[in-house]
PDB file of N, CA and C in Angstrom:
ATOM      1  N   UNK A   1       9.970  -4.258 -30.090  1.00  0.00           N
ATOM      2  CA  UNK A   1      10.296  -3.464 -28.921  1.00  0.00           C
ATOM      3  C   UNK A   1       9.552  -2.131 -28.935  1.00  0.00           C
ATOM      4  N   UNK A   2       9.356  -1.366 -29.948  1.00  0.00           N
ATOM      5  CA  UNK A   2       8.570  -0.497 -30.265  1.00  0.00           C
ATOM      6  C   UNK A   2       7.078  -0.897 -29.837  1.00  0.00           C
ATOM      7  N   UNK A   3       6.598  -1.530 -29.853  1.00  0.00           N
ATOM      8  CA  UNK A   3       5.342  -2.116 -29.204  1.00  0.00           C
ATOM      9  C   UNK A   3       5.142  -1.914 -27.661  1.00  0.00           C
ATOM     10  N   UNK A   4       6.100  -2.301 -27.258  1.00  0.00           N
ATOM     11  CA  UNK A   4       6.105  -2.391 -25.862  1.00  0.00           C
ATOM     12  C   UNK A   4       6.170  -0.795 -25.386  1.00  0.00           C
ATOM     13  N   UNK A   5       7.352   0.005 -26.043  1.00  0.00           N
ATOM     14  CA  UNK A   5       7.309   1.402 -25.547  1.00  0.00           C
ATOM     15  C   UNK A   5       6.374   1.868 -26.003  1.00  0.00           C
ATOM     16  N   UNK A   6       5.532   1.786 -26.743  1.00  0.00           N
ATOM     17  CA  UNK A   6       4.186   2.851 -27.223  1.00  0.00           C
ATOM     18  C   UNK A   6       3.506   2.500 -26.308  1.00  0.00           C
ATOM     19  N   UNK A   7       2.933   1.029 -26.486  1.00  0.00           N
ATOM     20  CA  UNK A   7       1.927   0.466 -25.803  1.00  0.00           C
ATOM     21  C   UNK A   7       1.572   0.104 -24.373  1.00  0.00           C
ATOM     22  N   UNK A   8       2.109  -0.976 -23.936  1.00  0.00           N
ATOM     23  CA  UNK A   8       2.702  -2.062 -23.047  1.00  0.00           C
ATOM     24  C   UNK A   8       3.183  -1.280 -22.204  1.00  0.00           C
ATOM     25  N   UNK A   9       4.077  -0.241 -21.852  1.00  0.00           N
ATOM     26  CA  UNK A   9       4.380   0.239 -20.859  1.00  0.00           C
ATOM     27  C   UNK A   9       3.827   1.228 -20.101  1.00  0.00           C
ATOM     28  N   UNK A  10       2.889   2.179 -21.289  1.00  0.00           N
ATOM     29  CA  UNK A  10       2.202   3.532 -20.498  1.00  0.00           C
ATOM     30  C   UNK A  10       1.686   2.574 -19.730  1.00  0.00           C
ATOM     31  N   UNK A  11       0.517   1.596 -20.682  1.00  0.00           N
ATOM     32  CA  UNK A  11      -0.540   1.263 -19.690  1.00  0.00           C
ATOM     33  C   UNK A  11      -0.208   0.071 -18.305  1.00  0.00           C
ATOM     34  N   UNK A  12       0.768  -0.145 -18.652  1.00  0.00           N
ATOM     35  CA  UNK A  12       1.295  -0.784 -17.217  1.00  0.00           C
ATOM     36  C   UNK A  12       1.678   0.630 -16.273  1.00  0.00           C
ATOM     37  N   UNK A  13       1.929   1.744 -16.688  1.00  0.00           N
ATOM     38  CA  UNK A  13       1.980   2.444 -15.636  1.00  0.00           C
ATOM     39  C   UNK A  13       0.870   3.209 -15.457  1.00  0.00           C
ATOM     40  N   UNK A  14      -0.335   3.388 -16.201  1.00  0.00           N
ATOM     41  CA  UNK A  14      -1.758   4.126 -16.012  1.00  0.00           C
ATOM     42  C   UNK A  14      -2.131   3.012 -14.717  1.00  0.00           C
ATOM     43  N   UNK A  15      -2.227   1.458 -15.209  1.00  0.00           N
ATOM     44  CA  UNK A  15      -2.984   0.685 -14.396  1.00  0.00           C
ATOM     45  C   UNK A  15      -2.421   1.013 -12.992  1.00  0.00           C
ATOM     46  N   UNK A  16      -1.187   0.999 -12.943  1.00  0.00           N
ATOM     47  CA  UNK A  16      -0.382   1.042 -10.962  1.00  0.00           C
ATOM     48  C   UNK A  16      -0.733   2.235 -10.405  1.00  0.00           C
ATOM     49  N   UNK A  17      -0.949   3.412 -11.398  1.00  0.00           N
ATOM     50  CA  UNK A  17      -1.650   4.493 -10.725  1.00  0.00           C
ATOM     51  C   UNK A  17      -3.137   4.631 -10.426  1.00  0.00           C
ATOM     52  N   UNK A  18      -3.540   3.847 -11.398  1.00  0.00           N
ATOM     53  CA  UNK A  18      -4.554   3.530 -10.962  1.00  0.00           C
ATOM     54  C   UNK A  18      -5.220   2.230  -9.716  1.00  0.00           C
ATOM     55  N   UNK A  19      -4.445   1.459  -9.451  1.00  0.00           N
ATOM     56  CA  UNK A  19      -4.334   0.615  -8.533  1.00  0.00           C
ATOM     57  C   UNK A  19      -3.864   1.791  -7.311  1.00  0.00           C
ATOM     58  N   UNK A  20      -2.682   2.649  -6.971  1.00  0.00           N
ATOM     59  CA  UNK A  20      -2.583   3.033  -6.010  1.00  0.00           C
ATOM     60  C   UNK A  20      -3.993   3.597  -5.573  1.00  0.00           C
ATOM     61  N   UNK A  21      -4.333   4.584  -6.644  1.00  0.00           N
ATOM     62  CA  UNK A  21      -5.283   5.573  -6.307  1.00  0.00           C
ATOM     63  C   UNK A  21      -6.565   4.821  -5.770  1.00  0.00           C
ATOM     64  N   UNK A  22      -6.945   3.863  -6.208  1.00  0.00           N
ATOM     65  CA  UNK A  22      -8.155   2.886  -5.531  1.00  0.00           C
ATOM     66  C   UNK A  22      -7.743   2.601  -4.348  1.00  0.00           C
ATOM     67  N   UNK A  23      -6.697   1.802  -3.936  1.00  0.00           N
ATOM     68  CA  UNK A  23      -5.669   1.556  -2.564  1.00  0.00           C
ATOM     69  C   UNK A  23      -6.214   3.229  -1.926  1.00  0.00           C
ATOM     70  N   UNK A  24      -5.669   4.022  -2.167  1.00  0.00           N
ATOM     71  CA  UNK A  24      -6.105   4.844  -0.802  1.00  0.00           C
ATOM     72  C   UNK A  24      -6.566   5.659  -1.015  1.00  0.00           C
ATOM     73  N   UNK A  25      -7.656   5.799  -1.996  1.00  0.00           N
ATOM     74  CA  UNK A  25      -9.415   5.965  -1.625  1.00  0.00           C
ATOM     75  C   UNK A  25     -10.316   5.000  -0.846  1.00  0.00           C
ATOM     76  N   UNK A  26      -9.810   3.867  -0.915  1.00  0.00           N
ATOM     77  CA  UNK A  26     -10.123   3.193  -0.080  1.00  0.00           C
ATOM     78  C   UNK A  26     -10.785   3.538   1.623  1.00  0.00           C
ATOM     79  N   UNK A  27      -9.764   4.383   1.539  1.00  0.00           N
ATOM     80  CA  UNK A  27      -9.684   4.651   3.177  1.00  0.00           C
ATOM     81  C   UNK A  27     -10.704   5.313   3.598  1.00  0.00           C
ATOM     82  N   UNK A  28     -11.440   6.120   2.589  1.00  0.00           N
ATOM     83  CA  UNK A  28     -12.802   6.947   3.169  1.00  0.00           C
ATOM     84  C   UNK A  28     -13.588   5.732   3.288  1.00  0.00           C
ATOM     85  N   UNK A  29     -13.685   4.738   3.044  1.00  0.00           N
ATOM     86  CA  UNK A  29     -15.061   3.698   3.042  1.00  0.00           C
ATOM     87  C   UNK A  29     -14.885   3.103   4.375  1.00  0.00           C
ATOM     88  N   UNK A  30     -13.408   3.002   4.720  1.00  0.00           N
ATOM     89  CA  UNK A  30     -13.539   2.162   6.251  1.00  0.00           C
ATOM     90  C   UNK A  30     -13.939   2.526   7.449  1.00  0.00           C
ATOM     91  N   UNK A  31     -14.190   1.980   8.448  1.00  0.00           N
ATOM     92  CA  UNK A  31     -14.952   2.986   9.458  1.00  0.00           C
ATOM     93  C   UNK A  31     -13.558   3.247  10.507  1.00  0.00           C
ATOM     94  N   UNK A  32     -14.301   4.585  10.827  1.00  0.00           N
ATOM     95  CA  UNK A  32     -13.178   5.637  11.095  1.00  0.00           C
ATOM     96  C   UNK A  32     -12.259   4.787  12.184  1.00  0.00           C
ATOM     97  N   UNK A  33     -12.511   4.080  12.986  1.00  0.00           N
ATOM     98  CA  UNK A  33     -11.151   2.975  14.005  1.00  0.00           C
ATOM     99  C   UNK A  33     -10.093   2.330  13.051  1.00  0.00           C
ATOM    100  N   UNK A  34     -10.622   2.071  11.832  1.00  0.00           N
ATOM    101  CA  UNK A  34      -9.713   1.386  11.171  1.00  0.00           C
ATOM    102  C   UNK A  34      -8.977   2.296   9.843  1.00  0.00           C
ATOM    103  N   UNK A  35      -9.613   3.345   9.812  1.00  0.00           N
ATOM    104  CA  UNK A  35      -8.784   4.390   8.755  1.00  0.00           C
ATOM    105  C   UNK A  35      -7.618   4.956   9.497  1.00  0.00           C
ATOM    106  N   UNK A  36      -8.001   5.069  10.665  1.00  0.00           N
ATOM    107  CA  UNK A  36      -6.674   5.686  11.557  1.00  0.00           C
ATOM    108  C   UNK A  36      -5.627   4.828  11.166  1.00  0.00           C
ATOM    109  N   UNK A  37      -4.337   5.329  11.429  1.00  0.00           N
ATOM    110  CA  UNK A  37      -2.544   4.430  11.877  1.00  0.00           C
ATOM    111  C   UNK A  37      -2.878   3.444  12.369  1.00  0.00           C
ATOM    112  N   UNK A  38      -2.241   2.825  12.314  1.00  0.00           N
ATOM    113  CA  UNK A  38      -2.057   1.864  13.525  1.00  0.00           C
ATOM    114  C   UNK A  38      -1.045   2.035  14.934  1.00  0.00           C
ATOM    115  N   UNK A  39      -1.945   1.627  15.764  1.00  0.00           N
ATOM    116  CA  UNK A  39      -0.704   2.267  17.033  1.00  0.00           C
ATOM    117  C   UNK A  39       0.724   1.358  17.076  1.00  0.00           C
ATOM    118  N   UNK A  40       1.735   2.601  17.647  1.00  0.00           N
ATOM    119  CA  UNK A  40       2.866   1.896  17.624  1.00  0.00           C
ATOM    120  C   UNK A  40       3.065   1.571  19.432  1.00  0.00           C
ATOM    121  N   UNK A  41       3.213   0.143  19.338  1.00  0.00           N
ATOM    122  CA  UNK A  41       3.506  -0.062  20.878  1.00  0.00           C
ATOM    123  C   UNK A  41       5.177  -0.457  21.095  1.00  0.00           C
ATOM    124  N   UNK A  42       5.641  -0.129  22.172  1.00  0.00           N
ATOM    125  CA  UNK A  42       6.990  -0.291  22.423  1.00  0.00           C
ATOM    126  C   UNK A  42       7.258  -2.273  22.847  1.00  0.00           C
ATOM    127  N   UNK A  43       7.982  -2.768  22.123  1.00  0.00           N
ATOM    128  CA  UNK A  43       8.345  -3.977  22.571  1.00  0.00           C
ATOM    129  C   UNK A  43       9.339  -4.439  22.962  1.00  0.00           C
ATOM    130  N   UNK A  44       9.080  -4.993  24.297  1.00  0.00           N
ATOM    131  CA  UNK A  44      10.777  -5.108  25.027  1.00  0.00           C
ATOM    132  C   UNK A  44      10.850  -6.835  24.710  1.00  0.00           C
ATOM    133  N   UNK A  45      12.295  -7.013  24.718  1.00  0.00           N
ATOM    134  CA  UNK A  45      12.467  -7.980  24.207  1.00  0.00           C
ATOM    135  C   UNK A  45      12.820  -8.882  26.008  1.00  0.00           C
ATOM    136  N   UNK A  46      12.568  -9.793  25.635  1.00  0.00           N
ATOM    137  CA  UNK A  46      12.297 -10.535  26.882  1.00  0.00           C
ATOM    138  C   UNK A  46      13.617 -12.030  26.609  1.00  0.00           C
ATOM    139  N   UNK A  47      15.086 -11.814  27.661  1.00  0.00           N
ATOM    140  CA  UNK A  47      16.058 -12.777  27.390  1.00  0.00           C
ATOM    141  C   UNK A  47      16.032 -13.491  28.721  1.00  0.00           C
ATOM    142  N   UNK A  48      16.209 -15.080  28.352  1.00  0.00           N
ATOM    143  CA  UNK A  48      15.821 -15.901  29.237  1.00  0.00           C
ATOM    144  C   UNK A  48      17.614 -16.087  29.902  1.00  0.00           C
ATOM    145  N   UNK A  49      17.872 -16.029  30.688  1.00  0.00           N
ATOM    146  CA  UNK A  49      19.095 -16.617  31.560  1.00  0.00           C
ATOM    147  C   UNK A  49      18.899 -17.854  31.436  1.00  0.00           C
ATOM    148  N   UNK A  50      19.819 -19.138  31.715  1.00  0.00           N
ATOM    149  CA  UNK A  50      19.865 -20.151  32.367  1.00  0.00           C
ATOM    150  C   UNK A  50      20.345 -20.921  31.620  1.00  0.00           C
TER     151      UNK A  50
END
């Protein structure tokens, strides 16, 4: 168990920070339409009678 807390766990948490940090650096490489949000559109829900 000592293994795991020395070892095994920093670097499972170096790697996810390092996975985020690639994830959104990412975003400078895309071209600028797609780095933006995404738009939020309003959706009405459509109920059928009958």
């Amino acid at each position: 168990m000592a293994i795991f807390r020395q070892y095994i766990a920093p670097l499972l948490v170096v790697l996810v920070f390092i996975f985020a940090l690639v994830a959104v650096s990412a975003r400078i490489f895309l071209p600028s339409d797609m780095a933006a949000p995404a738009p939020i559109e309003e959706v009405g829900v459509i109920l059928k009678r009958g």
